[in-house]
N, C-alpha and C. Protein backbone atom coordinates (compact mmCIF):
# COMPACT_ATOMS: atom_id res chain seq x y z
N UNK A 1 -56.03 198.53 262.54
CA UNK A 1 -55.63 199.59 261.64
C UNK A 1 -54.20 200.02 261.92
N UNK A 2 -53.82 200.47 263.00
CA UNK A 2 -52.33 200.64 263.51
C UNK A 2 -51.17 199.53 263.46
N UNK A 3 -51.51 198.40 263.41
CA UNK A 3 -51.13 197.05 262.96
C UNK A 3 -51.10 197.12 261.38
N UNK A 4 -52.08 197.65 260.89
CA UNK A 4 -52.02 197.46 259.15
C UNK A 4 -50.56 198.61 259.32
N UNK A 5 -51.33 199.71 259.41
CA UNK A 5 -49.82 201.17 259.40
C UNK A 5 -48.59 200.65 259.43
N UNK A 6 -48.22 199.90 260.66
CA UNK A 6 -46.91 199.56 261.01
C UNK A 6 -46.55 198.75 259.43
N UNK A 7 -47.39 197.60 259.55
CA UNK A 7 -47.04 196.90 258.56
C UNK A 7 -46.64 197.47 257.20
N UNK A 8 -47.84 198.22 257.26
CA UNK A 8 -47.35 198.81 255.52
C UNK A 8 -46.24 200.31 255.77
N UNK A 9 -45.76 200.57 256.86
CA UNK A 9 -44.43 201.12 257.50
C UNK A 9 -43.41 200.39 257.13
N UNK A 10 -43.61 199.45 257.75
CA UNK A 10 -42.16 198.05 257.45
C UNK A 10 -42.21 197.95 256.25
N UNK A 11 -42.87 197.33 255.55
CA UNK A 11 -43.02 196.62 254.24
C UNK A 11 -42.00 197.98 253.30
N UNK A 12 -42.29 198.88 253.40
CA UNK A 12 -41.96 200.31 252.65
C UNK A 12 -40.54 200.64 252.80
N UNK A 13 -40.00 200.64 254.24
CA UNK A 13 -38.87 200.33 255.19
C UNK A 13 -37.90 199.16 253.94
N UNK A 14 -38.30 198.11 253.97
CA UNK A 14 -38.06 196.75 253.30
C UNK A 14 -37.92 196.85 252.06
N UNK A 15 -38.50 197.73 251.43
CA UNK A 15 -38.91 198.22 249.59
C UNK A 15 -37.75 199.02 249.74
N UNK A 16 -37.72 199.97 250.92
CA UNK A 16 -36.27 200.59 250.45
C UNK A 16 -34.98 200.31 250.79
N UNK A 17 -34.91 199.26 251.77
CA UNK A 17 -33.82 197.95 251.74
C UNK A 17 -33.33 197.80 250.60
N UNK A 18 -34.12 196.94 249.97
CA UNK A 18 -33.93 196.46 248.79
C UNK A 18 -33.40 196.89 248.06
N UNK A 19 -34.51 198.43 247.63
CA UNK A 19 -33.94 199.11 246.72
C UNK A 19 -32.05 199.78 246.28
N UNK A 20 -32.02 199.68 248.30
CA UNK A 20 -30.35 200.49 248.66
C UNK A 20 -29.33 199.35 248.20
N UNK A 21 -29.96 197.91 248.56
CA UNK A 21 -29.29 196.76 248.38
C UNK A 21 -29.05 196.43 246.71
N UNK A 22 -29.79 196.30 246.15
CA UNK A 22 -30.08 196.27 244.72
C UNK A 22 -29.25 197.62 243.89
N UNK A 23 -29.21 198.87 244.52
CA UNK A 23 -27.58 199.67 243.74
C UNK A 23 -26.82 199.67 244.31
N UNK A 24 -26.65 199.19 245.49
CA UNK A 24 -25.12 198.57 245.87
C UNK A 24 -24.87 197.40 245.36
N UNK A 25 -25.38 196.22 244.74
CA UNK A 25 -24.93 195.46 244.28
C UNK A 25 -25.41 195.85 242.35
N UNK A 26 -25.94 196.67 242.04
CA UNK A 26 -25.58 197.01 240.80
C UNK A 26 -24.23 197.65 240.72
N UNK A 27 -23.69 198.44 241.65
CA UNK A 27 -22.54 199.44 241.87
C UNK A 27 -21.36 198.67 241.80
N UNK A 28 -21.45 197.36 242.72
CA UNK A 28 -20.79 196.58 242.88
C UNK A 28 -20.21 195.43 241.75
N UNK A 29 -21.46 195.17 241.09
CA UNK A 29 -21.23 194.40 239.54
C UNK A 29 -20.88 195.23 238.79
N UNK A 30 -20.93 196.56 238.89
CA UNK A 30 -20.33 198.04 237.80
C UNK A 30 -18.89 197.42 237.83
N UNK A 31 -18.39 197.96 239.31
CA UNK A 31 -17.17 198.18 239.60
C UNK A 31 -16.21 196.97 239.30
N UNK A 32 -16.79 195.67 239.96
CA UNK A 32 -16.26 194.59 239.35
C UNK A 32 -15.69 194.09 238.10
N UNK A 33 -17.34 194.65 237.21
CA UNK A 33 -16.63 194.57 235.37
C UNK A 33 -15.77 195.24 235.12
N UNK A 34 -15.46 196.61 235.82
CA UNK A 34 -14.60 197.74 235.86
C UNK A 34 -13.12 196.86 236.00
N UNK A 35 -13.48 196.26 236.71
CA UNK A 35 -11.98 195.80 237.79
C UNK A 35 -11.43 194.32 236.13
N UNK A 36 -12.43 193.86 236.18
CA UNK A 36 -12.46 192.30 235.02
C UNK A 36 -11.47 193.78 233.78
N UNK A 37 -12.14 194.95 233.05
CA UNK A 37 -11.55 195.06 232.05
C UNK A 37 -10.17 195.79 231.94
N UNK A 38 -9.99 196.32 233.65
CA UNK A 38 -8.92 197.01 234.00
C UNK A 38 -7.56 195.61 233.88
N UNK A 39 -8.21 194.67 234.28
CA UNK A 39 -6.95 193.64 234.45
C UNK A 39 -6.87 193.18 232.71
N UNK A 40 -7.84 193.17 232.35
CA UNK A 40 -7.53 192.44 230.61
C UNK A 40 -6.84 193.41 229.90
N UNK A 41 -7.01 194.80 229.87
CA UNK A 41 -6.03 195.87 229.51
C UNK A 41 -4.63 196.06 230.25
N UNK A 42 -4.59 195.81 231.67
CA UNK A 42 -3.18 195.95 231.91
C UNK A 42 -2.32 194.59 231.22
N UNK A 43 -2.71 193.20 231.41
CA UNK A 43 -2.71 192.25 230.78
C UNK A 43 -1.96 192.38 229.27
N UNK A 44 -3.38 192.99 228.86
CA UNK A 44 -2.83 193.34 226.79
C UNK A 44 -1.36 194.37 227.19
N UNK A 45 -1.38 195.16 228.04
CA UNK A 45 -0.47 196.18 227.77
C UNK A 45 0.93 195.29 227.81
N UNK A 46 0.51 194.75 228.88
CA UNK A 46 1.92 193.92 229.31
C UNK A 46 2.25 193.34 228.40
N UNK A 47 1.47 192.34 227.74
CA UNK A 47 1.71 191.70 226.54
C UNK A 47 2.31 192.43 225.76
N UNK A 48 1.60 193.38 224.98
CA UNK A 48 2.62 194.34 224.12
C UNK A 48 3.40 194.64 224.21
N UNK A 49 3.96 195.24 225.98
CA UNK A 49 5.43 195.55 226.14
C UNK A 49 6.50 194.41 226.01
N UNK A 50 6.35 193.13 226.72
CA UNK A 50 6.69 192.08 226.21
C UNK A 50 7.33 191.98 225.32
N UNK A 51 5.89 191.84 223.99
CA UNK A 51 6.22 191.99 222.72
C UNK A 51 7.28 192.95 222.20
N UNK A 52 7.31 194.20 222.56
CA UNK A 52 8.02 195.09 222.27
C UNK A 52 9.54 194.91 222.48
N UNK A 53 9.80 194.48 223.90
CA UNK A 53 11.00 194.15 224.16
C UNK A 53 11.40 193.08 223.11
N UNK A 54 11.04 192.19 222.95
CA UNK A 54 11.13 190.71 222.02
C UNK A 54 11.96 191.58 220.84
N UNK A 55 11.35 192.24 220.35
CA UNK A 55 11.41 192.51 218.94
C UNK A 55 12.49 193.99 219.46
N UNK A 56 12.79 194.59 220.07
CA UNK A 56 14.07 195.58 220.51
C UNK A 56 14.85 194.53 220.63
N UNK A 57 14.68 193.64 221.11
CA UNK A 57 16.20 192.81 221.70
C UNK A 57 16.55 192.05 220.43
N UNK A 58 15.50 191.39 219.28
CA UNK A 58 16.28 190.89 218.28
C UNK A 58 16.65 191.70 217.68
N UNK A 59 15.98 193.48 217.24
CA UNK A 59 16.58 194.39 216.26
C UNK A 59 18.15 194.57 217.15
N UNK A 60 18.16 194.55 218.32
CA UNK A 60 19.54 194.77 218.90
C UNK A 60 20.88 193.41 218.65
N UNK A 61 20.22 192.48 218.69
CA UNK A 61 20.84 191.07 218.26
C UNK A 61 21.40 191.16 216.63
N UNK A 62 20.42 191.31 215.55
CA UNK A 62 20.27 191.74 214.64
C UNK A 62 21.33 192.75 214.02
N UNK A 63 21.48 193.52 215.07
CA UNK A 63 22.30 195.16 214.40
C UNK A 63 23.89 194.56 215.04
N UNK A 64 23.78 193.66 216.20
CA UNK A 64 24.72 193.50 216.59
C UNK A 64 25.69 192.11 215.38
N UNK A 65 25.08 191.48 215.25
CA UNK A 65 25.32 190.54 213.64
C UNK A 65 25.65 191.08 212.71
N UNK A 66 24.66 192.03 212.00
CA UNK A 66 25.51 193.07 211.89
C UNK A 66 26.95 193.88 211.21
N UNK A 67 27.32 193.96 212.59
CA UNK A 67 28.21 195.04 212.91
C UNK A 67 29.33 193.93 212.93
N UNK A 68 29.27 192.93 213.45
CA UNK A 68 30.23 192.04 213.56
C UNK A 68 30.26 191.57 212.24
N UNK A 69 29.68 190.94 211.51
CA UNK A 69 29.98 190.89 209.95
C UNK A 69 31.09 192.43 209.30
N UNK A 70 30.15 192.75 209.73
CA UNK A 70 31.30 193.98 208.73
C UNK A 70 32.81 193.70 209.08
N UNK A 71 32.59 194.11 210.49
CA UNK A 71 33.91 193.61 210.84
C UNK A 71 34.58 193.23 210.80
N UNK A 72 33.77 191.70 210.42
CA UNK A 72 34.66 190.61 210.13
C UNK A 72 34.93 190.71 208.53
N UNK A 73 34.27 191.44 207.74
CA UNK A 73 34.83 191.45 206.47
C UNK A 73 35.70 192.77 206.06
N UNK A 74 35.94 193.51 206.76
CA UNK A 74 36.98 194.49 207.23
C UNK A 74 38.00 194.15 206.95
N UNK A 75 38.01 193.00 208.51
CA UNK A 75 39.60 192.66 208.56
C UNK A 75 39.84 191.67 207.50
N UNK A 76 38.99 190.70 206.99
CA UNK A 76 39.36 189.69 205.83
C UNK A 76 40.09 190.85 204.47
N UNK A 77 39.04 192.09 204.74
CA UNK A 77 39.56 193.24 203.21
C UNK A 77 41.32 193.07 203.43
N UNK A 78 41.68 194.01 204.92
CA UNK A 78 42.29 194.14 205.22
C UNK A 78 43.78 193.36 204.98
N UNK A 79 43.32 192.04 205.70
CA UNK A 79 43.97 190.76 205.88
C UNK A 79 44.50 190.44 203.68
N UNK A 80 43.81 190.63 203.22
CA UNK A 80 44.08 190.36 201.95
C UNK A 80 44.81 191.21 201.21
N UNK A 81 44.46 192.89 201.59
CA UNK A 81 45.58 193.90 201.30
C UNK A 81 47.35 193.44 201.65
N UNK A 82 46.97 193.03 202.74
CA UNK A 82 48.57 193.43 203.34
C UNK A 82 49.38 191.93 203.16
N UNK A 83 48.54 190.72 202.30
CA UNK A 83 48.81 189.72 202.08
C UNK A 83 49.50 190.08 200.40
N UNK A 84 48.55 190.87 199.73
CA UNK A 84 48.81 191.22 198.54
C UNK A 84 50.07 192.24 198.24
N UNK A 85 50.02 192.91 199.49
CA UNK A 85 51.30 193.61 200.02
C UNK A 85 52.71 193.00 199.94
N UNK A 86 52.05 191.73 200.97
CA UNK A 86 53.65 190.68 201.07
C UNK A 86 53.74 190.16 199.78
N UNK A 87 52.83 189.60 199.36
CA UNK A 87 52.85 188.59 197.56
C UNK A 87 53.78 189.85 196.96
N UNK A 88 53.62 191.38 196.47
CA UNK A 88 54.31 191.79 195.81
C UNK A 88 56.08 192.55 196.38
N UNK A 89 55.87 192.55 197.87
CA UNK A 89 57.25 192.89 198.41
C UNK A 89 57.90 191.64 197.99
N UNK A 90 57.02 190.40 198.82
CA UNK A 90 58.16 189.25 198.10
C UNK A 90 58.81 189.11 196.87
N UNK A 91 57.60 189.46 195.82
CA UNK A 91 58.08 189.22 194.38
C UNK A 91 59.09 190.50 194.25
N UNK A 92 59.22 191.71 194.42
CA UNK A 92 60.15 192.57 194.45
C UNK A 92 61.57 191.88 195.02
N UNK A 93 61.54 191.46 196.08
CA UNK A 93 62.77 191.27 196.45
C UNK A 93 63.47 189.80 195.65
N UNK A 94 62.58 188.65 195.18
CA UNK A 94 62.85 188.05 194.60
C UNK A 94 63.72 188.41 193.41
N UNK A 95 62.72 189.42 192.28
CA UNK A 95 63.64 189.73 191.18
C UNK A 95 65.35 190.38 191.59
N UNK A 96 64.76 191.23 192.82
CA UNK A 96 66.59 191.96 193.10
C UNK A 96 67.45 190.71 193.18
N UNK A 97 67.04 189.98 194.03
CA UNK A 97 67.95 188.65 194.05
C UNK A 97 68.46 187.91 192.84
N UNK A 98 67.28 187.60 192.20
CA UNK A 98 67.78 186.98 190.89
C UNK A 98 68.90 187.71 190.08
N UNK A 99 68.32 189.06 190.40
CA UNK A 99 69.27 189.82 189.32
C UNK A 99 70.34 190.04 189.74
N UNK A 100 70.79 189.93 191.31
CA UNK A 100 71.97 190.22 191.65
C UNK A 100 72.86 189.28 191.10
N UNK A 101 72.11 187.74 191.31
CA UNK A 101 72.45 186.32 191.19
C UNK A 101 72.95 186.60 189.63
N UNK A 102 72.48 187.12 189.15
CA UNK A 102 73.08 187.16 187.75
C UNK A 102 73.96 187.56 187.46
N UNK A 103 74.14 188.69 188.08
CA UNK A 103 74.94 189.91 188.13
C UNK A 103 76.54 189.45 188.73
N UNK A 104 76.27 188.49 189.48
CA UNK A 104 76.96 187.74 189.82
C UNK A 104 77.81 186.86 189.53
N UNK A 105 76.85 185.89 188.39
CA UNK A 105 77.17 184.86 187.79
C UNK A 105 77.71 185.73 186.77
N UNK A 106 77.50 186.70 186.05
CA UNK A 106 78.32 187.19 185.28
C UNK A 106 79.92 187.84 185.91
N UNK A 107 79.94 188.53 186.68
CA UNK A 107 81.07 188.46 187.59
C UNK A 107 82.10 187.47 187.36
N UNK A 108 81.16 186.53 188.19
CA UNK A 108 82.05 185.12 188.04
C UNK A 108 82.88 184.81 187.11
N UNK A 109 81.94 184.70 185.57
CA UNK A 109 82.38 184.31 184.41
C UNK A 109 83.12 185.04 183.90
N UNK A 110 83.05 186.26 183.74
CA UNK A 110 84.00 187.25 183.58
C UNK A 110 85.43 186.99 184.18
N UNK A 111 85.70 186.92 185.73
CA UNK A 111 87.03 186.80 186.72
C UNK A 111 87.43 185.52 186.24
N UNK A 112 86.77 184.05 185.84
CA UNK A 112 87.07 182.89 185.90
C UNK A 112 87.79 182.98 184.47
N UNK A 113 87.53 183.55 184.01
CA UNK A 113 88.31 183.16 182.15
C UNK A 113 89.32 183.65 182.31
């Protein structure tokens, strides 16, 4: 009978082994999945930031294209003003010439007779 006791002592002992063992390793497979969805979310996050940068650095590429276009059609505006500038200073000074040249040639013809 004291032999049965012990036994069904132990056995009970053993039931609650188990039992302690069995939510520490439920606790443990908790925490684990915990750990599995903590890394797939830092993961996605990263990804997104990633992503994010990707797409800042071409809107920055982008704005910087851009800005340099304008620029560059700025100075072409520019470049064509002060070309259109010279085209009509030249032609100004051309006619004075001619007309001096005339002015001249009449001179001439005038003193020569």
């Amino acid at each position: 009978e004291l032999e049965r006791s012990e036994l069904t002592e132990k056995v009970s002992q053993l039931e609650s082994e188990v039992a302690a063992n069995a939510a520490k390793l439920r606790d443990f497979s908790d925490s684990e999945a915990l750990c599995r969805r903590l890394e797939e979310q830092v993961a996605s996050e990263s990804e997104l930031q990633e992503s994010q940068r990707q797409g800042e650095k071409a809107n920055f590429q982008e704005q910087q294209e851009a800005q340099q276009l304008l620029q560059v059609q700025q100075l072409e505006q520019k470049q064509k003003e002060r070309d259109e500038e010279l085209e009509a200073g030249a032609a100004e000074r051309e006619a004075v010439w001619k007309t001096r040249l005339e002015e001249s040639e009449q001179e001439f013809e005038i003193h020569s007779k």
